[in-house]
PDB file of N, CA and C in Angstrom:
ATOM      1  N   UNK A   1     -10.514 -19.531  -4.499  1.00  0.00           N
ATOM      2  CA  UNK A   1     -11.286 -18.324  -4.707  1.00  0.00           C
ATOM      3  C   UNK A   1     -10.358 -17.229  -5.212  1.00  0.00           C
ATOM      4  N   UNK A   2     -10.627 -16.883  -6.107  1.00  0.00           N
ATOM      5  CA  UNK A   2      -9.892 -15.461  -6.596  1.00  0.00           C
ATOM      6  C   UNK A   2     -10.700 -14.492  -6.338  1.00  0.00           C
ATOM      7  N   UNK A   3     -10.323 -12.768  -5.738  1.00  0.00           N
ATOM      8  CA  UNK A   3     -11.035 -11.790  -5.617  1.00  0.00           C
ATOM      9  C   UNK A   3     -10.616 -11.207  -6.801  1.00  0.00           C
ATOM     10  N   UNK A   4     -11.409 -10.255  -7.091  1.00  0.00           N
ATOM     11  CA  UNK A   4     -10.920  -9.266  -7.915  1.00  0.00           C
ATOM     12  C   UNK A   4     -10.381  -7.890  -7.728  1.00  0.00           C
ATOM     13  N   UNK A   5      -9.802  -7.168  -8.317  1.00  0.00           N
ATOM     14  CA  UNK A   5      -9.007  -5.904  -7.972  1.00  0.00           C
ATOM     15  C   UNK A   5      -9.728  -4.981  -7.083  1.00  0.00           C
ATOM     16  N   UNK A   6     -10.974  -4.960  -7.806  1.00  0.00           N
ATOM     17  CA  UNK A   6     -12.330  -3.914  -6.746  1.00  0.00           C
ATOM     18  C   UNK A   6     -12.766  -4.011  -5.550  1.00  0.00           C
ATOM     19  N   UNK A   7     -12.766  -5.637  -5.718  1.00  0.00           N
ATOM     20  CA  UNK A   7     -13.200  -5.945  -4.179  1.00  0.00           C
ATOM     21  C   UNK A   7     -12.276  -5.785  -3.392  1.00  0.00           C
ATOM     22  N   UNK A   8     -10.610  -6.185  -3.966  1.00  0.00           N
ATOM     23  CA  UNK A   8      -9.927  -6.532  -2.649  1.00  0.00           C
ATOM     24  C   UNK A   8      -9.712  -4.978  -2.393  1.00  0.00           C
ATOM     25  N   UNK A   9      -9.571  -3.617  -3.233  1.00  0.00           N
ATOM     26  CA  UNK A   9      -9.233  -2.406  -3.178  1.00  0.00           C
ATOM     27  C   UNK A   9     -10.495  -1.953  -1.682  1.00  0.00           C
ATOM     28  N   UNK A  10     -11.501  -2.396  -2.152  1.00  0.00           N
ATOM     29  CA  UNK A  10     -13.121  -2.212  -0.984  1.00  0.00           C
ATOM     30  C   UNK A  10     -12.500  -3.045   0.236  1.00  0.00           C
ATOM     31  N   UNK A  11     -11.950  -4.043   0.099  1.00  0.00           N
ATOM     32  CA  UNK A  11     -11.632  -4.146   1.512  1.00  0.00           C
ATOM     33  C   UNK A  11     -10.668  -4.119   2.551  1.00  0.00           C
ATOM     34  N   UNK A  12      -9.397  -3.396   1.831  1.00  0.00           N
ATOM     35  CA  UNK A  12      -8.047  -2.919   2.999  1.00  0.00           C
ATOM     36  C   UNK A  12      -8.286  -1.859   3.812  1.00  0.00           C
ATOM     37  N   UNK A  13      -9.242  -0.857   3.426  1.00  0.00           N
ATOM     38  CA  UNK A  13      -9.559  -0.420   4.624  1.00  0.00           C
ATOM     39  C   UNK A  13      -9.916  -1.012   6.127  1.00  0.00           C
ATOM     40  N   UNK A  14     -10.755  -1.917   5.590  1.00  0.00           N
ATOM     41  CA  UNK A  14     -11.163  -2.689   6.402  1.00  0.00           C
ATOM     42  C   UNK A  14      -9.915  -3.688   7.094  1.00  0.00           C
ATOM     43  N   UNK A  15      -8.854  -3.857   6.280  1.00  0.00           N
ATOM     44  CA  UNK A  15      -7.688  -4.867   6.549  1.00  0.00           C
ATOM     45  C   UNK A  15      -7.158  -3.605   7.539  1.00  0.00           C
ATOM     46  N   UNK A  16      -7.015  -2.661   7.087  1.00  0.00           N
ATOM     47  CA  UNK A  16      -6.114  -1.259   8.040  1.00  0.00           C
ATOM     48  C   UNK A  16      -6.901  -1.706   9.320  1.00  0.00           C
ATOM     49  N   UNK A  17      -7.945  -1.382   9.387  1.00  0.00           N
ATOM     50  CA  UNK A  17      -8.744  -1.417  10.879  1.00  0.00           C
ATOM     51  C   UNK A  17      -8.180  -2.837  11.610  1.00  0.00           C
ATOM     52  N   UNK A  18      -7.963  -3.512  11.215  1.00  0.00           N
ATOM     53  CA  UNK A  18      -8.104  -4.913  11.766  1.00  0.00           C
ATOM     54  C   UNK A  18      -6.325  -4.559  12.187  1.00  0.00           C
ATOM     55  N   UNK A  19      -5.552  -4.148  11.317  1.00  0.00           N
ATOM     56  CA  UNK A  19      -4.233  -3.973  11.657  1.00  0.00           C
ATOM     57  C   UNK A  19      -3.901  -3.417  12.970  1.00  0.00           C
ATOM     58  N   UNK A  20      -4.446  -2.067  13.117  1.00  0.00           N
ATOM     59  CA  UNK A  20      -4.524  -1.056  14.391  1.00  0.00           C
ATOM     60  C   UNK A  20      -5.240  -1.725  15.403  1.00  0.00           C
ATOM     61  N   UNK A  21      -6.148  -2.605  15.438  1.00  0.00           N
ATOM     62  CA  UNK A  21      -7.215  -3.148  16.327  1.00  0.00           C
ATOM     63  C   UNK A  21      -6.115  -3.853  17.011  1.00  0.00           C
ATOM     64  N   UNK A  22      -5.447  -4.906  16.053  1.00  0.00           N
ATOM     65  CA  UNK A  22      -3.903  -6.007  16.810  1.00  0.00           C
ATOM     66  C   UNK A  22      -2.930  -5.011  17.227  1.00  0.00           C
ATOM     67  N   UNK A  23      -2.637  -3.553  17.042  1.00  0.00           N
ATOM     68  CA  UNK A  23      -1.713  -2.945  17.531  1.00  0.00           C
ATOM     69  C   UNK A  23      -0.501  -3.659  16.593  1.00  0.00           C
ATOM     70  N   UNK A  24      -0.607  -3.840  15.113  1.00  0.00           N
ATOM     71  CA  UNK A  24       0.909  -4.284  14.629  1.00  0.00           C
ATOM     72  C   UNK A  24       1.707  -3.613  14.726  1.00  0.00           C
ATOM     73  N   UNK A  25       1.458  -2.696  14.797  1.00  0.00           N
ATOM     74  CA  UNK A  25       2.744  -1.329  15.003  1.00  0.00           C
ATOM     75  C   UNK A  25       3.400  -2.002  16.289  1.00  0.00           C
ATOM     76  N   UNK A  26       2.494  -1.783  16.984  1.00  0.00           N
ATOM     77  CA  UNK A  26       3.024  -2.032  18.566  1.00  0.00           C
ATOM     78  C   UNK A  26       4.037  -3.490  18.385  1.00  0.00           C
ATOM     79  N   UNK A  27       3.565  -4.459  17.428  1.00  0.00           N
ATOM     80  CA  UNK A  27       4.024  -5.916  17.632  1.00  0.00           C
ATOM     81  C   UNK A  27       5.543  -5.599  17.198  1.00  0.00           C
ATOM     82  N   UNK A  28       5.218  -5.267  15.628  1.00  0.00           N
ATOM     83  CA  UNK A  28       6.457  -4.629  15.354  1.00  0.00           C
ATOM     84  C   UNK A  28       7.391  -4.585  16.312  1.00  0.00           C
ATOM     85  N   UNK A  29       6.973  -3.234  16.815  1.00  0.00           N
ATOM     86  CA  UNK A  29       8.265  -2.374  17.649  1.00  0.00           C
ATOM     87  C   UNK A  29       8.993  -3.711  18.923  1.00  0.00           C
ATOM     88  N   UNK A  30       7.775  -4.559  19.435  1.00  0.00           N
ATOM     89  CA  UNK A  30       8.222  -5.460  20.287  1.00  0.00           C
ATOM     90  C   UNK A  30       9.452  -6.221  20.025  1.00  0.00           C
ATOM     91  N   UNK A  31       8.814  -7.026  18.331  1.00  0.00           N
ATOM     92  CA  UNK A  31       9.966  -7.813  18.203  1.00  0.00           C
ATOM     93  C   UNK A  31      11.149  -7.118  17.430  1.00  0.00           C
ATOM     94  N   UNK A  32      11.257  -6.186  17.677  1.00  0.00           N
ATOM     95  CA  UNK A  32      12.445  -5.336  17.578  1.00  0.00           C
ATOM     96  C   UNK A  32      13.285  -5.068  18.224  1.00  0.00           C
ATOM     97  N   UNK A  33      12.641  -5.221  19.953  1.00  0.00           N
ATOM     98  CA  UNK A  33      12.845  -5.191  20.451  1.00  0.00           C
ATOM     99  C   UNK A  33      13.203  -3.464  21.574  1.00  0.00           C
ATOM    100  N   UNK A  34      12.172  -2.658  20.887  1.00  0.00           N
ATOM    101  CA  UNK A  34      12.419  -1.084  20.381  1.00  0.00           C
ATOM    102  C   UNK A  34      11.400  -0.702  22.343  1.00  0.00           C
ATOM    103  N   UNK A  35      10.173  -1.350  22.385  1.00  0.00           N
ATOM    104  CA  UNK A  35       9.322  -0.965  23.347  1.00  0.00           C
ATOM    105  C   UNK A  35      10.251  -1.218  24.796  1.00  0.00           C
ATOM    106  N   UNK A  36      11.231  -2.405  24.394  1.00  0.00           N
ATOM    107  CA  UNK A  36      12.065  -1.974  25.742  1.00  0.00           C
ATOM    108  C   UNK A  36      12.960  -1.231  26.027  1.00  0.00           C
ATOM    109  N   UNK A  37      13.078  -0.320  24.883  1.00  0.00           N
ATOM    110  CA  UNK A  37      13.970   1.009  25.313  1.00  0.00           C
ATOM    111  C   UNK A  37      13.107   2.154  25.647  1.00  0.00           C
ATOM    112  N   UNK A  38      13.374   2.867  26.385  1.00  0.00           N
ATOM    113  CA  UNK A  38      11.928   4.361  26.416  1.00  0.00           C
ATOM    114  C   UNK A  38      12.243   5.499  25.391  1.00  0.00           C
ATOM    115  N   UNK A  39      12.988   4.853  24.101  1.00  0.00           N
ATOM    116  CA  UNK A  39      13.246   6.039  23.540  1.00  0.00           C
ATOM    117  C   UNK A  39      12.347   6.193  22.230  1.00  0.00           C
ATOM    118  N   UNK A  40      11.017   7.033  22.190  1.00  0.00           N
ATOM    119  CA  UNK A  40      10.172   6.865  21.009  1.00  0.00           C
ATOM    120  C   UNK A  40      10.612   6.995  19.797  1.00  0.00           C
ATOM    121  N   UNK A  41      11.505   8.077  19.975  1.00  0.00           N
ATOM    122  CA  UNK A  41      12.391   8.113  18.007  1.00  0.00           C
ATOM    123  C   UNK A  41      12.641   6.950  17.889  1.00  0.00           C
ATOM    124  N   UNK A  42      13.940   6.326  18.796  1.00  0.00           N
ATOM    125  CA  UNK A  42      13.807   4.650  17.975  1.00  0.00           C
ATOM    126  C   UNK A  42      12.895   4.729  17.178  1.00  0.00           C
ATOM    127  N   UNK A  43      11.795   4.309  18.060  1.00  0.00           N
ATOM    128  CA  UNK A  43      10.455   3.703  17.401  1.00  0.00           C
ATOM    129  C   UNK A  43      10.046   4.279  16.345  1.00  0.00           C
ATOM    130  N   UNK A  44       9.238   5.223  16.071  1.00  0.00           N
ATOM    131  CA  UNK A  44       9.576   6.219  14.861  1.00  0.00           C
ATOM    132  C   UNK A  44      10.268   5.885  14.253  1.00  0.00           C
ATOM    133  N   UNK A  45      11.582   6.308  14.109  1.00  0.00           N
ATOM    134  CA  UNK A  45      12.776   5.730  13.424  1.00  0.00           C
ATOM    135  C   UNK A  45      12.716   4.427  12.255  1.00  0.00           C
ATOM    136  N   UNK A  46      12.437   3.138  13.358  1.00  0.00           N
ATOM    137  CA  UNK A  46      12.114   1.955  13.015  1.00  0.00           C
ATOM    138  C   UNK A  46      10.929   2.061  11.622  1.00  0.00           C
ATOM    139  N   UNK A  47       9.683   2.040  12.667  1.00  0.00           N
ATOM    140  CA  UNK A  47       8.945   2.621  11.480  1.00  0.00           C
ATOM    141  C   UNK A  47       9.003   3.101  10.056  1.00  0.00           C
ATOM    142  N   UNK A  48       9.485   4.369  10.285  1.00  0.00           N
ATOM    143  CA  UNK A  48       9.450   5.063   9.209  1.00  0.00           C
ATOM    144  C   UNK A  48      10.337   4.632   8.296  1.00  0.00           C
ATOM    145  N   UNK A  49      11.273   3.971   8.675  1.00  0.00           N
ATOM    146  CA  UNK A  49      12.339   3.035   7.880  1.00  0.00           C
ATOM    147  C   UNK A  49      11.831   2.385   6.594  1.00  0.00           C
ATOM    148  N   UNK A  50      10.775   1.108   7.736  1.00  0.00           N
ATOM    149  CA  UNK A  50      10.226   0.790   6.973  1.00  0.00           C
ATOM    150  C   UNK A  50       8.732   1.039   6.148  1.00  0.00           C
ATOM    151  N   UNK A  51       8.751   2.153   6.528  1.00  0.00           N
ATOM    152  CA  UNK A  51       7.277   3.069   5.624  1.00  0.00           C
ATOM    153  C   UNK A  51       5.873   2.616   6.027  1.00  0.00           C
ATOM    154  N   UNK A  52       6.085   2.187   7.365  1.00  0.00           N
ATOM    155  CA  UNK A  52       4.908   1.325   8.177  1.00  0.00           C
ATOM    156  C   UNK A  52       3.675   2.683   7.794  1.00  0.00           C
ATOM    157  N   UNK A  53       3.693   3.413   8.703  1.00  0.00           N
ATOM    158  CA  UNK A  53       2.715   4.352   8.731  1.00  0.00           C
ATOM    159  C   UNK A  53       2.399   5.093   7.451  1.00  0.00           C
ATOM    160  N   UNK A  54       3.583   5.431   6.039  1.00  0.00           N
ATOM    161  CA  UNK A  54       3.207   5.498   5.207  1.00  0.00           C
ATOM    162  C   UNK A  54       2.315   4.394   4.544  1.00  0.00           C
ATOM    163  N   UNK A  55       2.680   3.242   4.609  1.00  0.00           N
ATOM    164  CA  UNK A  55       1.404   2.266   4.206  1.00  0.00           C
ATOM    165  C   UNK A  55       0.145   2.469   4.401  1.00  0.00           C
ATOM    166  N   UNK A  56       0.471   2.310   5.889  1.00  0.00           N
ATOM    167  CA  UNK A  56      -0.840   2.631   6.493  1.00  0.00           C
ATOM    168  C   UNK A  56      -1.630   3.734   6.203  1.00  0.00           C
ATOM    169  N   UNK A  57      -1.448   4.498   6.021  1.00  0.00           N
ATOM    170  CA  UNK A  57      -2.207   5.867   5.733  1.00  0.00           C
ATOM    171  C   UNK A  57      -2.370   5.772   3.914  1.00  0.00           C
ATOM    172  N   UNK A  58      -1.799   5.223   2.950  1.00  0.00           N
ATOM    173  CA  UNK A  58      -2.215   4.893   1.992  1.00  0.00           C
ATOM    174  C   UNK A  58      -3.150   3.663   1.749  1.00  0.00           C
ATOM    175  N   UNK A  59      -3.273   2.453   2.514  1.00  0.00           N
ATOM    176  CA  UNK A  59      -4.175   1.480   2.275  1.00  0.00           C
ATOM    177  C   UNK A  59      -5.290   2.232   3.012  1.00  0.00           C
ATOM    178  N   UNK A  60      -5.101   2.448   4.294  1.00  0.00           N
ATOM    179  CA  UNK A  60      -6.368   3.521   4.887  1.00  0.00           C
ATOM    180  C   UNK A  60      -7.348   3.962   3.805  1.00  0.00           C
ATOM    181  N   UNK A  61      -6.473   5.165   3.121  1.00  0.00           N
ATOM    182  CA  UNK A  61      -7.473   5.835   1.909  1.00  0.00           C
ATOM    183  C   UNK A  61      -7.262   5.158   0.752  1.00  0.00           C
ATOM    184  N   UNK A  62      -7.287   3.577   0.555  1.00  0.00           N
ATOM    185  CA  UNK A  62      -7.285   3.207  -0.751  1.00  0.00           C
ATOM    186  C   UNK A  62      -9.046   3.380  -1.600  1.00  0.00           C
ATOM    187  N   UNK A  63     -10.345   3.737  -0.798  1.00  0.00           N
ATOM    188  CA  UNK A  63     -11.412   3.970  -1.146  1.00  0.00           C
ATOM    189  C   UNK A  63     -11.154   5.013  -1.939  1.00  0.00           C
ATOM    190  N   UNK A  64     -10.273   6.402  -1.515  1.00  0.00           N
ATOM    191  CA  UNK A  64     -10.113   7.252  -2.409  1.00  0.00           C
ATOM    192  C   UNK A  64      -9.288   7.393  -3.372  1.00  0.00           C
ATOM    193  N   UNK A  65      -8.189   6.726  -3.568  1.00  0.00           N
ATOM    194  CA  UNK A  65      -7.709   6.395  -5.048  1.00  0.00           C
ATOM    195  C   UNK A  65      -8.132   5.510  -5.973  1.00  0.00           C
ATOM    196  N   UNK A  66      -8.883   4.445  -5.498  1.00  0.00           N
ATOM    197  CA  UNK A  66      -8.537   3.637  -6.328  1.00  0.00           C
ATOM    198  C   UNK A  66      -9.072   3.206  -7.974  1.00  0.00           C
ATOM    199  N   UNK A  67     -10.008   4.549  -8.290  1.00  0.00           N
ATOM    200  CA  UNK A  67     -10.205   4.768  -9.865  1.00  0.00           C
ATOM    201  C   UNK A  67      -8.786   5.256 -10.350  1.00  0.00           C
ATOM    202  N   UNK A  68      -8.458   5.726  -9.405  1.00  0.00           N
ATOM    203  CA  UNK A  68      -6.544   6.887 -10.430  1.00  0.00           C
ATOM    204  C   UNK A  68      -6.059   5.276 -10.157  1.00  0.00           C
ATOM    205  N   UNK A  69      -5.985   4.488  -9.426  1.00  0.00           N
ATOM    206  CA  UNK A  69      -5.447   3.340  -9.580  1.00  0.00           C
ATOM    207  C   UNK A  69      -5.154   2.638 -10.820  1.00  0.00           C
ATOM    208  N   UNK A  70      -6.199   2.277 -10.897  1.00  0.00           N
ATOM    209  CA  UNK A  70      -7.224   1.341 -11.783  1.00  0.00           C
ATOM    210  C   UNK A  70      -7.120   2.231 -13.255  1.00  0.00           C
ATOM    211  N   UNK A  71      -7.168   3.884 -13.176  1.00  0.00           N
ATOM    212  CA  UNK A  71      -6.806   4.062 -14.630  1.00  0.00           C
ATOM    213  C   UNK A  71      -5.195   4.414 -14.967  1.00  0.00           C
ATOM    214  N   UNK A  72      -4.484   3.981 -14.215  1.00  0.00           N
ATOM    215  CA  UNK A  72      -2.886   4.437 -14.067  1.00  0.00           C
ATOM    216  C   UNK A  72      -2.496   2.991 -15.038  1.00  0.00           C
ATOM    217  N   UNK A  73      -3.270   2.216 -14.594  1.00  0.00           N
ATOM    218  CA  UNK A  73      -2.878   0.476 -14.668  1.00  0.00           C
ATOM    219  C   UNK A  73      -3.401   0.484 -16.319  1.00  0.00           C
ATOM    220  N   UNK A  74      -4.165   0.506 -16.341  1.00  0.00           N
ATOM    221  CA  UNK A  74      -5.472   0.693 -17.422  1.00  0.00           C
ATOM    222  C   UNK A  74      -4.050   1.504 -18.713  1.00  0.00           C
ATOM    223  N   UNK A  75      -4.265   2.472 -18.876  1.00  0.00           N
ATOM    224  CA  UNK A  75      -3.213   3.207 -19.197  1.00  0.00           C
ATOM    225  C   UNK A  75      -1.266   2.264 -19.463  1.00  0.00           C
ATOM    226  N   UNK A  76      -1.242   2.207 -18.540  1.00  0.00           N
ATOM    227  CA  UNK A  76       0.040   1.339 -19.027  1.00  0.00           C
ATOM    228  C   UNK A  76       0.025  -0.036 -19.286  1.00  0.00           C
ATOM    229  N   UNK A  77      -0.884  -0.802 -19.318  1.00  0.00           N
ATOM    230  CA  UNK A  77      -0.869  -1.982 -19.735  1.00  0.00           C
ATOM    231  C   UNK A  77      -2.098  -2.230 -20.698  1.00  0.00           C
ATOM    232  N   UNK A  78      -2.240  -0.891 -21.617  1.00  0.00           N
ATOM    233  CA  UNK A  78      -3.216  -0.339 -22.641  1.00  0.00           C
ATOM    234  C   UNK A  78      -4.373  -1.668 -22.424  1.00  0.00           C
ATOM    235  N   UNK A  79      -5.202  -1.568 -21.911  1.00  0.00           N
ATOM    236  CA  UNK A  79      -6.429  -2.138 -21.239  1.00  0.00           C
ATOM    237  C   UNK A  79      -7.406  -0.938 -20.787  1.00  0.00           C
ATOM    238  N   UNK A  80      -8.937  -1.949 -20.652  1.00  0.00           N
ATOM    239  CA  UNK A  80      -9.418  -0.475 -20.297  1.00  0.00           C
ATOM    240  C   UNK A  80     -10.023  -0.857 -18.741  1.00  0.00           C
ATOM    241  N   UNK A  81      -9.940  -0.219 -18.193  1.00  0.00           N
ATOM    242  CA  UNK A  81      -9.797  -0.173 -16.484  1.00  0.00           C
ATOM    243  C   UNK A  81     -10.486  -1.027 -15.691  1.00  0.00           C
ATOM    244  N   UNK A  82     -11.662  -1.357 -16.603  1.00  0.00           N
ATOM    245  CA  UNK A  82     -12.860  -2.129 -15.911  1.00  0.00           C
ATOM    246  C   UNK A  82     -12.408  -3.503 -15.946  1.00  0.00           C
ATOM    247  N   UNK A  83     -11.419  -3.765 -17.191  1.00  0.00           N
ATOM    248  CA  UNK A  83     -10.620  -4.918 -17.044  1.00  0.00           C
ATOM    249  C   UNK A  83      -9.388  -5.459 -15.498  1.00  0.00           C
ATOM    250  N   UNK A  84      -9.184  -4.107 -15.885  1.00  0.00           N
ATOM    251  CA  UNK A  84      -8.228  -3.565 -14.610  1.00  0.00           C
ATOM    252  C   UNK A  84      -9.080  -4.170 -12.547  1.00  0.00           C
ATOM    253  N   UNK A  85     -10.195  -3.587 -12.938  1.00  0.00           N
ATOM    254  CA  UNK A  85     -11.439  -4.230 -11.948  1.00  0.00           C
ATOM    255  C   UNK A  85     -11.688  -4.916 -11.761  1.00  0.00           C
ATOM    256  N   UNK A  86     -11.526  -6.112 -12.793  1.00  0.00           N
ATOM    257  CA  UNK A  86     -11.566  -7.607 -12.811  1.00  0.00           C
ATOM    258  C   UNK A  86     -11.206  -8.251 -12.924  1.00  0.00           C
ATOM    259  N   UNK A  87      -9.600  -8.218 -12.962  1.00  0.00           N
ATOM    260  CA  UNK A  87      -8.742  -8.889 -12.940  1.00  0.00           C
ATOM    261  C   UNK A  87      -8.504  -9.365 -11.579  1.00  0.00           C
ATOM    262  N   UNK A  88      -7.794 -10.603 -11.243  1.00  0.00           N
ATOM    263  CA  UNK A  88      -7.190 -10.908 -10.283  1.00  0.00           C
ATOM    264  C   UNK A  88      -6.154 -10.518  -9.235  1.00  0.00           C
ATOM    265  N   UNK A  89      -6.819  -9.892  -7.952  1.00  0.00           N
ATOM    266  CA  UNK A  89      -5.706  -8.669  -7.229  1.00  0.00           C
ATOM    267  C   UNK A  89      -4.123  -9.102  -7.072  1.00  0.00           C
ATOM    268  N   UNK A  90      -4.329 -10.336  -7.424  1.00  0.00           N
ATOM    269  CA  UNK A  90      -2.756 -10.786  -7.249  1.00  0.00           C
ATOM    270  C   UNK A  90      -2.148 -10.149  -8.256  1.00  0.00           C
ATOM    271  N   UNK A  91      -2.429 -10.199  -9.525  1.00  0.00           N
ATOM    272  CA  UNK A  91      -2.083 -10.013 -11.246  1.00  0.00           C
ATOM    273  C   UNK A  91      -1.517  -8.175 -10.445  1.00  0.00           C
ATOM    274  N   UNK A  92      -3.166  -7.758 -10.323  1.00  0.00           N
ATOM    275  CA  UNK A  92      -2.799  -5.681  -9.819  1.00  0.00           C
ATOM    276  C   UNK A  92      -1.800  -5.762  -9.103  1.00  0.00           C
ATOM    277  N   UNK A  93      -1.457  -6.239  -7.706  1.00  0.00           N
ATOM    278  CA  UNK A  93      -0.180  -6.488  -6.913  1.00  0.00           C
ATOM    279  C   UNK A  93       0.695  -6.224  -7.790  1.00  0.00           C
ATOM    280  N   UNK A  94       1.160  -7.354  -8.376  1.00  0.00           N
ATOM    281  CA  UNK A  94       2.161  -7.748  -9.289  1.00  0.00           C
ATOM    282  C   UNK A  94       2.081  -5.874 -10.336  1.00  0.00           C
ATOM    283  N   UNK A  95       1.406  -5.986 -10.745  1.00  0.00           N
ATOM    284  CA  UNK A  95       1.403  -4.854 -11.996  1.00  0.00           C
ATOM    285  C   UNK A  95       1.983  -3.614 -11.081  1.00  0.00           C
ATOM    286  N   UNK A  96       1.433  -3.346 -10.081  1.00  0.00           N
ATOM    287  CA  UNK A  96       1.990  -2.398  -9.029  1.00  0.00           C
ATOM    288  C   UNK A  96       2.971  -2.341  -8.232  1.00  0.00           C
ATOM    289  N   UNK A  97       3.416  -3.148  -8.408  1.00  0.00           N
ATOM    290  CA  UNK A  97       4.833  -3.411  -7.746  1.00  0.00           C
ATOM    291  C   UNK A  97       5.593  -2.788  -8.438  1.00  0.00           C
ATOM    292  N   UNK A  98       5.791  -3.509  -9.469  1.00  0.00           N
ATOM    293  CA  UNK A  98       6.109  -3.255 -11.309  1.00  0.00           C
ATOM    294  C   UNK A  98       6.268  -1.777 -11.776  1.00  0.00           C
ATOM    295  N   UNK A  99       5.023  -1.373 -11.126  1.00  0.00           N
ATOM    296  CA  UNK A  99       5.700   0.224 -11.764  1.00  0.00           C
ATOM    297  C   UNK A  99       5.953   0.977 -10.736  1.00  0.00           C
ATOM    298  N   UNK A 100       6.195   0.354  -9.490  1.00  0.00           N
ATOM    299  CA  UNK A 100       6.648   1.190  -8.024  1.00  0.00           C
ATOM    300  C   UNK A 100       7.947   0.951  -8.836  1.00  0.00           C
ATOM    301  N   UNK A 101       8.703   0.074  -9.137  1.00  0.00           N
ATOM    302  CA  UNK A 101      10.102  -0.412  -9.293  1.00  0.00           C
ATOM    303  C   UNK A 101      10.613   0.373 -10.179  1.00  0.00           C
ATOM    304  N   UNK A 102       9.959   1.154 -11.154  1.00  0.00           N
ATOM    305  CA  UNK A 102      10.571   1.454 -12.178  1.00  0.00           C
ATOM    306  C   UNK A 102      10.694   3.006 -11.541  1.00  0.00           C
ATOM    307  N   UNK A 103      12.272   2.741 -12.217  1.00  0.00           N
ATOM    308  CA  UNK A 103      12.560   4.522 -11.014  1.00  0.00           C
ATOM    309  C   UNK A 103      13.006   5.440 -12.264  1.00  0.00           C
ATOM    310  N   UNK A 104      12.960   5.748 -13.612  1.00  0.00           N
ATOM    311  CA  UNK A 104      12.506   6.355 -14.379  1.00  0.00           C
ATOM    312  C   UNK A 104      10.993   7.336 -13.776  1.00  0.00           C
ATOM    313  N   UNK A 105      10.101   6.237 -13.896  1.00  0.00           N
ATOM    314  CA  UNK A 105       9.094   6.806 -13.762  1.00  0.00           C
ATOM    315  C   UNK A 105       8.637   7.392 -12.512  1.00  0.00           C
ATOM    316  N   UNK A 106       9.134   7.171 -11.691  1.00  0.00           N
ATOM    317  CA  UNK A 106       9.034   7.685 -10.134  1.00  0.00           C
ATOM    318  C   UNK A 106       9.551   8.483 -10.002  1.00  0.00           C
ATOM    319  N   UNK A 107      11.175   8.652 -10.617  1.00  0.00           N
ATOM    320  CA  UNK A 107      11.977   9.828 -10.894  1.00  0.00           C
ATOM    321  C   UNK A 107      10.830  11.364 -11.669  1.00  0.00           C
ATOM    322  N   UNK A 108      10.344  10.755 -12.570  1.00  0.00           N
ATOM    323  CA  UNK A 108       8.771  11.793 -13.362  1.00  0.00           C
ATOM    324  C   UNK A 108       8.499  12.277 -12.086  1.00  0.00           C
ATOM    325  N   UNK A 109       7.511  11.355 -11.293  1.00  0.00           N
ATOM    326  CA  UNK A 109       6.415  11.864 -10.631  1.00  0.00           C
ATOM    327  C   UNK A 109       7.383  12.471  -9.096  1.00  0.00           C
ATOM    328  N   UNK A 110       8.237  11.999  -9.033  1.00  0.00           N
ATOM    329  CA  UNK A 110       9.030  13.181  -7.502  1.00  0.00           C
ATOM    330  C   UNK A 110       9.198  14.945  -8.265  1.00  0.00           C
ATOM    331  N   UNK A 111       9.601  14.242  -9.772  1.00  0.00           N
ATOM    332  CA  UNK A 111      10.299  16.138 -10.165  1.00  0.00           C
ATOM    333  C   UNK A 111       8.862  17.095  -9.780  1.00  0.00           C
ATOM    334  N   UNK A 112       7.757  16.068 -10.820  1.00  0.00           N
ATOM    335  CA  UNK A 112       6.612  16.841 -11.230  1.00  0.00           C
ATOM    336  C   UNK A 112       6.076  17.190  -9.845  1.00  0.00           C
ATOM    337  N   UNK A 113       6.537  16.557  -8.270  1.00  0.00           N
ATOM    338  CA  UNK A 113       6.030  17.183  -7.053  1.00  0.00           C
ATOM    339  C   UNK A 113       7.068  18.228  -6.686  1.00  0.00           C
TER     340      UNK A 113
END
């Protein structure tokens, strides 16, 4: 079964909920071994390291990006978006990774914040 970009974008919210429901954070910190110290920065720390809660709070609201998504993609891989929609979310993954990596362009969008 292949999903497509739209659907799978419609359903990480739903993946977020299911995340917090298991407490991964919490699992995390376990096999870290972080919950047997009482010190919460650790934890924090840990976290934020690895951009846990930034994820989280971006797949959370992926309902509300994901046309700037879809025309960001659209746009650099001169396609037009709806293609972008129907393509295979693995392919978007991949394409998004792709231009997370490129630090030119990330370098753009930190100045322009």
């Amino acid at each position: 079964m292949t999903i497509n970009t739209e659907k799978a974008f419609d359903m990480l919210p739903y993946a977020v909920e299911i995340i917090e429901k298991v407490d991964m954070r919490g699992y995390i910190l376990r096999n870290k071994g972080v919950l047997n110290t009482k010190d919460k920065d650790d934890a924090d720390k840990i976290l934020k390291d690895k951009g846990f809660d930034f994820a989280m709070h971006i797949l959370k609201n992926t309902g509300k990006i994901k046309s700037e998504v879809f025309e960001i993609l659209a746009i650099v891989h001169d396609k037009p978006a709806d293609e972008i929609k129907a393509q295979p979310f693995s392919e978007t993954i991949l394409q998004l990774k792709v231009l997370l990596q490129d630090k030119e362009l990330i370098g753009f969008f930190k100045s322009a914040m």
